[in-house]
C-alpha atoms as a PDB file:
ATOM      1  CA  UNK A   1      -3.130  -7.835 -21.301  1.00  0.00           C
ATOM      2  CA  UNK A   2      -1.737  -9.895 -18.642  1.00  0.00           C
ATOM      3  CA  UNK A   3       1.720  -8.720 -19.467  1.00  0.00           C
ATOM      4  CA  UNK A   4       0.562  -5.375 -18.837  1.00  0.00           C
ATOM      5  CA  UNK A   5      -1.195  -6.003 -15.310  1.00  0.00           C
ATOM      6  CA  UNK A   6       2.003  -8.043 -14.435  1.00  0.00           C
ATOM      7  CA  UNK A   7       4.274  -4.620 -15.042  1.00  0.00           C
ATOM      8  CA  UNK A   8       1.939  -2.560 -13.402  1.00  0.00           C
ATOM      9  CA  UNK A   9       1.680  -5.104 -10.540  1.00  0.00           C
ATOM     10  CA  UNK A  10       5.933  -5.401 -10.348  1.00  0.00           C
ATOM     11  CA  UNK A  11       5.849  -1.484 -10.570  1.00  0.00           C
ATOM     12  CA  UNK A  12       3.266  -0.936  -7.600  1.00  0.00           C
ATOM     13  CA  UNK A  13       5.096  -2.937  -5.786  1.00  0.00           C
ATOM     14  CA  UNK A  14       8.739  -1.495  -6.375  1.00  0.00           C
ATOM     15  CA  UNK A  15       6.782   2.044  -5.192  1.00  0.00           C
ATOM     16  CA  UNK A  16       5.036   0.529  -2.149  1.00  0.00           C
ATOM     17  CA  UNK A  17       9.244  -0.610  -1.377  1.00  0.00           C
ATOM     18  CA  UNK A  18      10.394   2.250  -1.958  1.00  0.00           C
ATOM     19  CA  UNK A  19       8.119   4.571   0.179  1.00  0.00           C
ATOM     20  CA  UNK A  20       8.889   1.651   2.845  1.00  0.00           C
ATOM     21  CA  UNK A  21      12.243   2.178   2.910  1.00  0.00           C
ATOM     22  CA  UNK A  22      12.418   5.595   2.798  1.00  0.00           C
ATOM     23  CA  UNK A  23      10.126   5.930   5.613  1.00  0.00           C
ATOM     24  CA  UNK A  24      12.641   3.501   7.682  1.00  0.00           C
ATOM     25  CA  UNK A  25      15.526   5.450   6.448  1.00  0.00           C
ATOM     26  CA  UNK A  26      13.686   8.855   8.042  1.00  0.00           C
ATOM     27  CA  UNK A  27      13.027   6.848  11.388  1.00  0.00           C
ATOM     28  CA  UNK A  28      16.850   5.512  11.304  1.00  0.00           C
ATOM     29  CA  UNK A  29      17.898   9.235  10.804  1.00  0.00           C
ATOM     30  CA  UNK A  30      16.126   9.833  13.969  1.00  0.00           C
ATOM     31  CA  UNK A  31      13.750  12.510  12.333  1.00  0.00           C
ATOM     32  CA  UNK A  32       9.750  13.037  11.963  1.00  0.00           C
ATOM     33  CA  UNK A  33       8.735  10.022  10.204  1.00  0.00           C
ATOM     34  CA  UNK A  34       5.131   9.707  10.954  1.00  0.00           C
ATOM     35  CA  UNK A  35       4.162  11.419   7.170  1.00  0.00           C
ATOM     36  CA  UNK A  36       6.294   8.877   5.547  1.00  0.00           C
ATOM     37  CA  UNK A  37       5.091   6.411   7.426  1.00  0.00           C
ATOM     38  CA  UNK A  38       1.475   6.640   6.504  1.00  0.00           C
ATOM     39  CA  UNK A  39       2.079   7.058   3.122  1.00  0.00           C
ATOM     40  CA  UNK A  40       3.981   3.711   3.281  1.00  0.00           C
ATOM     41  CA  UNK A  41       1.478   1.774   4.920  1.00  0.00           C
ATOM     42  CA  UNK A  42      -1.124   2.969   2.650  1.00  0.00           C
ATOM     43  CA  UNK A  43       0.320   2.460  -0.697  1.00  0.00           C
ATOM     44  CA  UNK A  44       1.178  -1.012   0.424  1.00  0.00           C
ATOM     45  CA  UNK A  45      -2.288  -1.684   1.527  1.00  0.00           C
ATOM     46  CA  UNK A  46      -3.387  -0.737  -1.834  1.00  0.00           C
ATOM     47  CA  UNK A  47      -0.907  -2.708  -3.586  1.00  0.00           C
ATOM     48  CA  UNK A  48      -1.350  -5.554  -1.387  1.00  0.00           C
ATOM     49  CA  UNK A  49      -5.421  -5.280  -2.778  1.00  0.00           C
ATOM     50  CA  UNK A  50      -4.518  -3.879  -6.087  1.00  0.00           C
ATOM     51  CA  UNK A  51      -2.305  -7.022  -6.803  1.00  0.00           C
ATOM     52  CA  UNK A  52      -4.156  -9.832  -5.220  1.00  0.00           C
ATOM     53  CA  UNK A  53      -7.026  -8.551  -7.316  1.00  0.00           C
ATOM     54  CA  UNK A  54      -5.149  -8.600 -10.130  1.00  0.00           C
ATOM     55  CA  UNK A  55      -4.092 -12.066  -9.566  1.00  0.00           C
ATOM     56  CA  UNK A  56      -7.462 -13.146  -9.377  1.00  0.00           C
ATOM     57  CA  UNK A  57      -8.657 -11.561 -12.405  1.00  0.00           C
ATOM     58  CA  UNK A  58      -5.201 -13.355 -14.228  1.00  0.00           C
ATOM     59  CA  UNK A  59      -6.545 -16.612 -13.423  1.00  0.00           C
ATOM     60  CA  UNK A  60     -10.150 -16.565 -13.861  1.00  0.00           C
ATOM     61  CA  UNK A  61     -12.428 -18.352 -12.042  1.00  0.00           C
ATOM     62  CA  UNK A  62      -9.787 -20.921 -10.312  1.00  0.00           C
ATOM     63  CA  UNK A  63      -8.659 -17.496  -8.590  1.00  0.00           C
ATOM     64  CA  UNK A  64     -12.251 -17.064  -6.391  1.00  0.00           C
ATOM     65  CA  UNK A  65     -12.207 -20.419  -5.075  1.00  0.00           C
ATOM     66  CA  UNK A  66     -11.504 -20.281  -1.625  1.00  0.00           C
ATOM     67  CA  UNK A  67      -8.971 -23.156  -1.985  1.00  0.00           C
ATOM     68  CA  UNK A  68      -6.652 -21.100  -4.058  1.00  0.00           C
ATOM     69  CA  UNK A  69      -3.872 -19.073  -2.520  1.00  0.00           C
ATOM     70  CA  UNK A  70      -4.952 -15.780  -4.280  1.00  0.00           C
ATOM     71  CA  UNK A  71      -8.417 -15.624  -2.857  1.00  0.00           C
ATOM     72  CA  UNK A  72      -6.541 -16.056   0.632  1.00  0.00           C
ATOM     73  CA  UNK A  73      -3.796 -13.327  -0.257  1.00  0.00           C
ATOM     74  CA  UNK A  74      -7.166 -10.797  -1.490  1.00  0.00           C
ATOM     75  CA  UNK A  75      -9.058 -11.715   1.746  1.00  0.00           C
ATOM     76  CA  UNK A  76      -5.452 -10.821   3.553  1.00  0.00           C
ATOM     77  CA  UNK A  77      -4.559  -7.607   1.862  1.00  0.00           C
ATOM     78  CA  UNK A  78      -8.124  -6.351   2.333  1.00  0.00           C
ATOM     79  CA  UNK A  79      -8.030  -6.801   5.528  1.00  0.00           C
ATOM     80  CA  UNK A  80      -4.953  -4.555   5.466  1.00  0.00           C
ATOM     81  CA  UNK A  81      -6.909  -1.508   4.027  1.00  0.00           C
ATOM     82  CA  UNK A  82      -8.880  -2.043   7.810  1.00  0.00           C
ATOM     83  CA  UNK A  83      -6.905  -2.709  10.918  1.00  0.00           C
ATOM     84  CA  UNK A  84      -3.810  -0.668  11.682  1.00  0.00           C
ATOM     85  CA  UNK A  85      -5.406   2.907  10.793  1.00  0.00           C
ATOM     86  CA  UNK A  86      -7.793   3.008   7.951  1.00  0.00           C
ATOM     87  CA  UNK A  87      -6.682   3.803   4.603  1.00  0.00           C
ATOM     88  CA  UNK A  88      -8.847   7.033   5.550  1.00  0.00           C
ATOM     89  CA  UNK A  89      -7.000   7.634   8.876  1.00  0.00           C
ATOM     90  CA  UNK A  90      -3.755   6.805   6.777  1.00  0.00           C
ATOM     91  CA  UNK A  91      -4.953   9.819   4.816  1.00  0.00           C
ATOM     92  CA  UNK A  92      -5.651  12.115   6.867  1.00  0.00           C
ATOM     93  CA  UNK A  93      -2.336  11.886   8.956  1.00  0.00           C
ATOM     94  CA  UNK A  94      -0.463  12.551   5.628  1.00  0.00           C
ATOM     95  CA  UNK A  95      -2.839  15.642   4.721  1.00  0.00           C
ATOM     96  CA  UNK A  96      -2.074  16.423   8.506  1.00  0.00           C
ATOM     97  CA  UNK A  97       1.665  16.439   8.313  1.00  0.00           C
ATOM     98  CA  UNK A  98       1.660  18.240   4.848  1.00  0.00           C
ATOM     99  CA  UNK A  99      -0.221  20.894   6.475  1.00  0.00           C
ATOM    100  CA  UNK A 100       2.147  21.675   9.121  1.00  0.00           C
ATOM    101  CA  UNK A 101       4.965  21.376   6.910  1.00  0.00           C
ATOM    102  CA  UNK A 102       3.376  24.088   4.353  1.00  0.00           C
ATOM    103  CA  UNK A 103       2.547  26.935   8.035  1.00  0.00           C
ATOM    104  CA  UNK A 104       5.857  26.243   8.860  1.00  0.00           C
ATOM    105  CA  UNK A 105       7.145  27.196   4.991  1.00  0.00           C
ATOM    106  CA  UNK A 106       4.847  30.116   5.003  1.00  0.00           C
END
């Protein structure tokens, strides 16, 4: 089981990258960016959680005291999900941007 989390957790992570990049690569280009943009800084809010969670759940009970460096990393990622543009506001740019890009298609 913890094998499993720890691909999943590698994987999530290699995506969050990825959409990262890609919306750096866009702003580089000089083009709209702001779609990939949200998308990045949601999915690595959610990994950020996602993983930290997971790392507490890999080590038990050690991984909720608050002297351990995984509660610290969940309490940070959370926070993540928050400040910046909710995960909701992240949302609703992206369904925003794939809006216009489907009236200008049609």
């Amino acid at each position: 089981i913890i094998q499993t989390k720890l691909a999943r957790m590698a994987m999530e992570l290699d995506a969050a990258r990825l959409l990262t990049w890609r919306a750096c690569e866009l702003k580089d280009a000089g083009v709209e960016f702001s779609k990939e943009a949200a998308m990045a800084k949601l999915k690595a809010s959610e990994v950020a959680t996602y993983n930290s969670h997971q790392a507490i759940q890999i080590l038990g009970g050690m991984g909720y005291v608050s002297d351990m460096p995984a509660e610290r990393h969940y309490r940070d990622a959370r926070i993540t999900e928050i400040y910046e543009g909710t995960s909701e506001i992240q949302h609703l740019v992206i369904a925003g941007a794939l809006n216009k890009e489907y009236a200008k298609s049609h």
